[in-house]
C-alpha atoms as a PDB file:
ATOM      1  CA  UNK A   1     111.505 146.239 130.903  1.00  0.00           C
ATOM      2  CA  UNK A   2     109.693 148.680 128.417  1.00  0.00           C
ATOM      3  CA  UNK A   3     107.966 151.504 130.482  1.00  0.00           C
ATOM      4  CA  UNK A   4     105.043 152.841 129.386  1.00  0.00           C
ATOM      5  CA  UNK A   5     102.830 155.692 130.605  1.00  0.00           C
ATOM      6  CA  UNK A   6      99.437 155.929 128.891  1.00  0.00           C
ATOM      7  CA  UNK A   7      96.283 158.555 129.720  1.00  0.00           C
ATOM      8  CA  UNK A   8      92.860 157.855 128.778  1.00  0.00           C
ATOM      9  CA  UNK A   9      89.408 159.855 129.716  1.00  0.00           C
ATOM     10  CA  UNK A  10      85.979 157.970 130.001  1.00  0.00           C
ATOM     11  CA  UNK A  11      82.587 158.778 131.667  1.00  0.00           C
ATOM     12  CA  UNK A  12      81.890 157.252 134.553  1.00  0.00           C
ATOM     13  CA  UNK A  13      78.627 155.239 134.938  1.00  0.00           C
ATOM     14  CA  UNK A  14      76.580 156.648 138.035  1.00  0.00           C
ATOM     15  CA  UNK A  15      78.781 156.297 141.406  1.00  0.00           C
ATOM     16  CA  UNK A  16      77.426 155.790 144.554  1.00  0.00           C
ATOM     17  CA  UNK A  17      78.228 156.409 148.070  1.00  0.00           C
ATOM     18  CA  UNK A  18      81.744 154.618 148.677  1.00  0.00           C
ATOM     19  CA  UNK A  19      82.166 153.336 144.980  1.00  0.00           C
ATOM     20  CA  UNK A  20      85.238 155.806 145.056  1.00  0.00           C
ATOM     21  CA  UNK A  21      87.167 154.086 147.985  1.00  0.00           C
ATOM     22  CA  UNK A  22      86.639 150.721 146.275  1.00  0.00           C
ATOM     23  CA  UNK A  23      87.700 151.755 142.796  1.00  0.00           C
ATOM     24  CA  UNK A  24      90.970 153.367 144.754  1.00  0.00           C
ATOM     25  CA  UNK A  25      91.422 150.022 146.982  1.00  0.00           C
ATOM     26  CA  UNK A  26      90.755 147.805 144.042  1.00  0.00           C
ATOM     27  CA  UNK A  27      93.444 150.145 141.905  1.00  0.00           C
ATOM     28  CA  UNK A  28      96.210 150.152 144.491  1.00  0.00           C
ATOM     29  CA  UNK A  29      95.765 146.360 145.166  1.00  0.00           C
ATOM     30  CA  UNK A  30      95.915 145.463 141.708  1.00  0.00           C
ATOM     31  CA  UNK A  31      98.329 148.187 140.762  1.00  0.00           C
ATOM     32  CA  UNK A  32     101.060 146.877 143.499  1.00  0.00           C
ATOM     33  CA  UNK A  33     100.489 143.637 141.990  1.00  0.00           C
ATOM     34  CA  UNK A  34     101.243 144.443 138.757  1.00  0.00           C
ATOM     35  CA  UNK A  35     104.137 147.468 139.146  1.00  0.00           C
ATOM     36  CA  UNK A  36     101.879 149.723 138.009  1.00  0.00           C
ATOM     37  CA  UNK A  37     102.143 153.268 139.226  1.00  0.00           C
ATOM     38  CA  UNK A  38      99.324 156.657 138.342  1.00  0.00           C
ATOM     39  CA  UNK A  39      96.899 158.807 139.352  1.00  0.00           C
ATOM     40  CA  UNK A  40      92.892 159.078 139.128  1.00  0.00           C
ATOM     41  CA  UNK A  41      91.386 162.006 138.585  1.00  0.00           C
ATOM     42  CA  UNK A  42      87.792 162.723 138.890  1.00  0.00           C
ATOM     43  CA  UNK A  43      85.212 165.702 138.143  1.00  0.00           C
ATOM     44  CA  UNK A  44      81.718 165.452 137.610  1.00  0.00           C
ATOM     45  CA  UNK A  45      81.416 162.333 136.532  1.00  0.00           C
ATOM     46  CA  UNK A  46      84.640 162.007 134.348  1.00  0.00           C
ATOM     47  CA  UNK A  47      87.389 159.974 135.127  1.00  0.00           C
ATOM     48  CA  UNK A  48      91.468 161.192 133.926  1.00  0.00           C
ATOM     49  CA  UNK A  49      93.514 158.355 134.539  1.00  0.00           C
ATOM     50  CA  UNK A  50      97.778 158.081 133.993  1.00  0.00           C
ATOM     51  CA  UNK A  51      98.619 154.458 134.311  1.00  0.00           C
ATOM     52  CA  UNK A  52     102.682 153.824 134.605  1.00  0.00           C
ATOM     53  CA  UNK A  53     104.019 150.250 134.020  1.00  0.00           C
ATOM     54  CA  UNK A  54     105.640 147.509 131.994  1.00  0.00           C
ATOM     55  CA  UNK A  55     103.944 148.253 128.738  1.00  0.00           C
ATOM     56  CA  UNK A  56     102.195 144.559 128.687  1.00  0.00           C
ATOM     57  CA  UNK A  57     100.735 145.031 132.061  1.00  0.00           C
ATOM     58  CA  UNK A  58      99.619 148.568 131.398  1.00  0.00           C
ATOM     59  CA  UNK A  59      98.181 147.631 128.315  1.00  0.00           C
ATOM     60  CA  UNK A  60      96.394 144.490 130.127  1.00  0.00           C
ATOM     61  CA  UNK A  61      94.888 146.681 132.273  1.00  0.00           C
ATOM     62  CA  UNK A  62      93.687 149.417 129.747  1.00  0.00           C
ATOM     63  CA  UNK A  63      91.845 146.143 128.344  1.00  0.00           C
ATOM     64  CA  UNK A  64      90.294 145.588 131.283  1.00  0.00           C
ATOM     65  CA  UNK A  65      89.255 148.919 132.278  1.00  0.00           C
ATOM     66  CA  UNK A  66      87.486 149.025 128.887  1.00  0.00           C
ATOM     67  CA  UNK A  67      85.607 146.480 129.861  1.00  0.00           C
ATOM     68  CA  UNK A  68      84.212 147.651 133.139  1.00  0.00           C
ATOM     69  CA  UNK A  69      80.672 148.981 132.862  1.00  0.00           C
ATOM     70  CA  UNK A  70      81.657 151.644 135.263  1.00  0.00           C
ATOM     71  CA  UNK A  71      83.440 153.427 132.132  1.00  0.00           C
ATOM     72  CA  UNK A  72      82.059 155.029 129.022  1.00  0.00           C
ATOM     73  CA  UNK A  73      83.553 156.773 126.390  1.00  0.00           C
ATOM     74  CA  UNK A  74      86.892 155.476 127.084  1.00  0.00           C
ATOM     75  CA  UNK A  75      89.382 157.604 125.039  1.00  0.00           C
ATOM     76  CA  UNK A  76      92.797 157.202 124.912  1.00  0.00           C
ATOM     77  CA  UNK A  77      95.096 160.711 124.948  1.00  0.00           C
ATOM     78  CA  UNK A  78      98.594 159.069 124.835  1.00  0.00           C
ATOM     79  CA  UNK A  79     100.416 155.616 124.886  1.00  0.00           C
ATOM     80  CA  UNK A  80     103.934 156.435 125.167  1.00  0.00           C
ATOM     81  CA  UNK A  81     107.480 154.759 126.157  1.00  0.00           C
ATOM     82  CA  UNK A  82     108.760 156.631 128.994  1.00  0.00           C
ATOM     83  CA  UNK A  83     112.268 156.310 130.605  1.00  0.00           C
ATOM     84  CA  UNK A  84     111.206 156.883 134.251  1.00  0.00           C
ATOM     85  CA  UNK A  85     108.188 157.064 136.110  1.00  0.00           C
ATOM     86  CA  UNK A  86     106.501 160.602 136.403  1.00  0.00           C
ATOM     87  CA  UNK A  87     103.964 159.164 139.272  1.00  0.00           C
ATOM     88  CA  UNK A  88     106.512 156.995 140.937  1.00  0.00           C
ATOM     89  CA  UNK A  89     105.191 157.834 144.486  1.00  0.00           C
ATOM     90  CA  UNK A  90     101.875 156.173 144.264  1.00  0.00           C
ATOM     91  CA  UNK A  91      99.945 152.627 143.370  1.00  0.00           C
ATOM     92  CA  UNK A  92      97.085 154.874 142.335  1.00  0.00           C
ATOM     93  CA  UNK A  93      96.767 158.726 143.443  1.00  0.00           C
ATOM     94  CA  UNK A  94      93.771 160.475 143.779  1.00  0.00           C
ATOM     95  CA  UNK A  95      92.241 163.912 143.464  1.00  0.00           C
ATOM     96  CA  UNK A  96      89.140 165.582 142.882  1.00  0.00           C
ATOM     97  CA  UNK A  97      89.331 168.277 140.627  1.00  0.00           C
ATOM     98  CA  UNK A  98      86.119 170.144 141.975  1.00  0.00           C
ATOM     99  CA  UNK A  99      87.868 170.192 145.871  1.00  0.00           C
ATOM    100  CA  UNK A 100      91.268 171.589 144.088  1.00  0.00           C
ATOM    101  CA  UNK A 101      91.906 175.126 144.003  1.00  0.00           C
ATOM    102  CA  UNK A 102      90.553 177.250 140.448  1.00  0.00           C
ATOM    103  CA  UNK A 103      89.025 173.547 139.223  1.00  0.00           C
ATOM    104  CA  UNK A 104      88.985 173.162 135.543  1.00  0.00           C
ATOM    105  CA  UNK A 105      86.084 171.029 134.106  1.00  0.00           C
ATOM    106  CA  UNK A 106      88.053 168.272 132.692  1.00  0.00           C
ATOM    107  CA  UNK A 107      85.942 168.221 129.388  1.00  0.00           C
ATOM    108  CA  UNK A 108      88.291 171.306 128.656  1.00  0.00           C
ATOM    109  CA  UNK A 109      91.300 169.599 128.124  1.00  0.00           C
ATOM    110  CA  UNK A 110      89.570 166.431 125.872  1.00  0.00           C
ATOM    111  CA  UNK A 111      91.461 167.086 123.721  1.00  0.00           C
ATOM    112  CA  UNK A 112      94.298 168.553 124.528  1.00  0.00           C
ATOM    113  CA  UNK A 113      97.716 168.053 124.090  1.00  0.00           C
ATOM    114  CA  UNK A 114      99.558 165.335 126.220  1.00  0.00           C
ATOM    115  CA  UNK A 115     102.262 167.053 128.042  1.00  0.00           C
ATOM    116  CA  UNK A 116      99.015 169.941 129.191  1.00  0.00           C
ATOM    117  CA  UNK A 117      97.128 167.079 130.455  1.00  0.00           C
ATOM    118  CA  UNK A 118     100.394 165.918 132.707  1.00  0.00           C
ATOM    119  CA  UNK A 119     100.780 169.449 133.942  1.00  0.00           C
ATOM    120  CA  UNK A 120      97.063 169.811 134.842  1.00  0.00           C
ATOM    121  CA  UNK A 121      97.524 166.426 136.579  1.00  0.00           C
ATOM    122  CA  UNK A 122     100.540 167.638 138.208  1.00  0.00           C
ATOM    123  CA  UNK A 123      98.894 170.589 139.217  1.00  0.00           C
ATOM    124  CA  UNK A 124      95.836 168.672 140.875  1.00  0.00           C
ATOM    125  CA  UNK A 125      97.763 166.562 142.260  1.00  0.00           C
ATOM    126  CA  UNK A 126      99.517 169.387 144.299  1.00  0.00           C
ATOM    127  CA  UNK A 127      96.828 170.578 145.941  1.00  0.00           C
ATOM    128  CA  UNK A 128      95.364 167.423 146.885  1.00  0.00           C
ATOM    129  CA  UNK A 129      94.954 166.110 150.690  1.00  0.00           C
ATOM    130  CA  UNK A 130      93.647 162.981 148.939  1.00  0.00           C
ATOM    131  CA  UNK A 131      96.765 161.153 147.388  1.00  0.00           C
ATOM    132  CA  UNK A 132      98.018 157.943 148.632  1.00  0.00           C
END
């Protein structure tokens, strides 16, 4: 199987209360389905999100993320063959960049070069109490 990881940034429409913990149930749900491994990370109304997979499944669901009205501005930072999973722990991490220690807006790293945007993630999700 090809692996894939790809990284994308979009807008998020408004969320209300609990629209979080239904996006992450959905995702894991889905995710385990599909072999897909990555983590979600939100600030201010922004989502950065690493998908991990079989590169027809991750692409699938790119497709269909695009198509959710609860994205805008979908961009996509980097499509690339991996050898191994970088997020192998989890169907679909989570963090909050505003709870995480010396938060950086994520508008400052779109753009920004794709191995930065892994660390960042990496960094995030170290301090997070939120992963699963």
């Amino acid at each position: 199987m090809l692996l894939v990881r790809s990284l994308y940034f979009s807008d998020a429409s408004p969320l209300r209360i609990g629209d979080i913990d239904a996006i992450l149930d959905t995702a894991r749900r889905t995710n385990a389905s599909l072999n897909i491994t990555g983590v979600l990370v939100i600030d201010r109304g922004r989502f950065m999100q690493v998908l991990e997979g079989g590169r027809d499944a991750v692409g699938g669901l790119l497709l269909r993320i695009a198509a959710d009205p609860r994205h805008r501005n979908m961009k996509l930072a980097d499509f690339s063959e991996v050898s191994e999973r970088r997020y192998h722990s989890w169907s679909m991490g989570y963090a909050d960049a505003q709870a995480c220690s010396a938060p950086v807006r994520l508008t400052e790293f779109d753009p920004a070069p794709a191995d930065a945007l892994y660390r960042q993630i990496d960094s995030y999700m170290g301090q997070t109490r939120y992963a699963a």
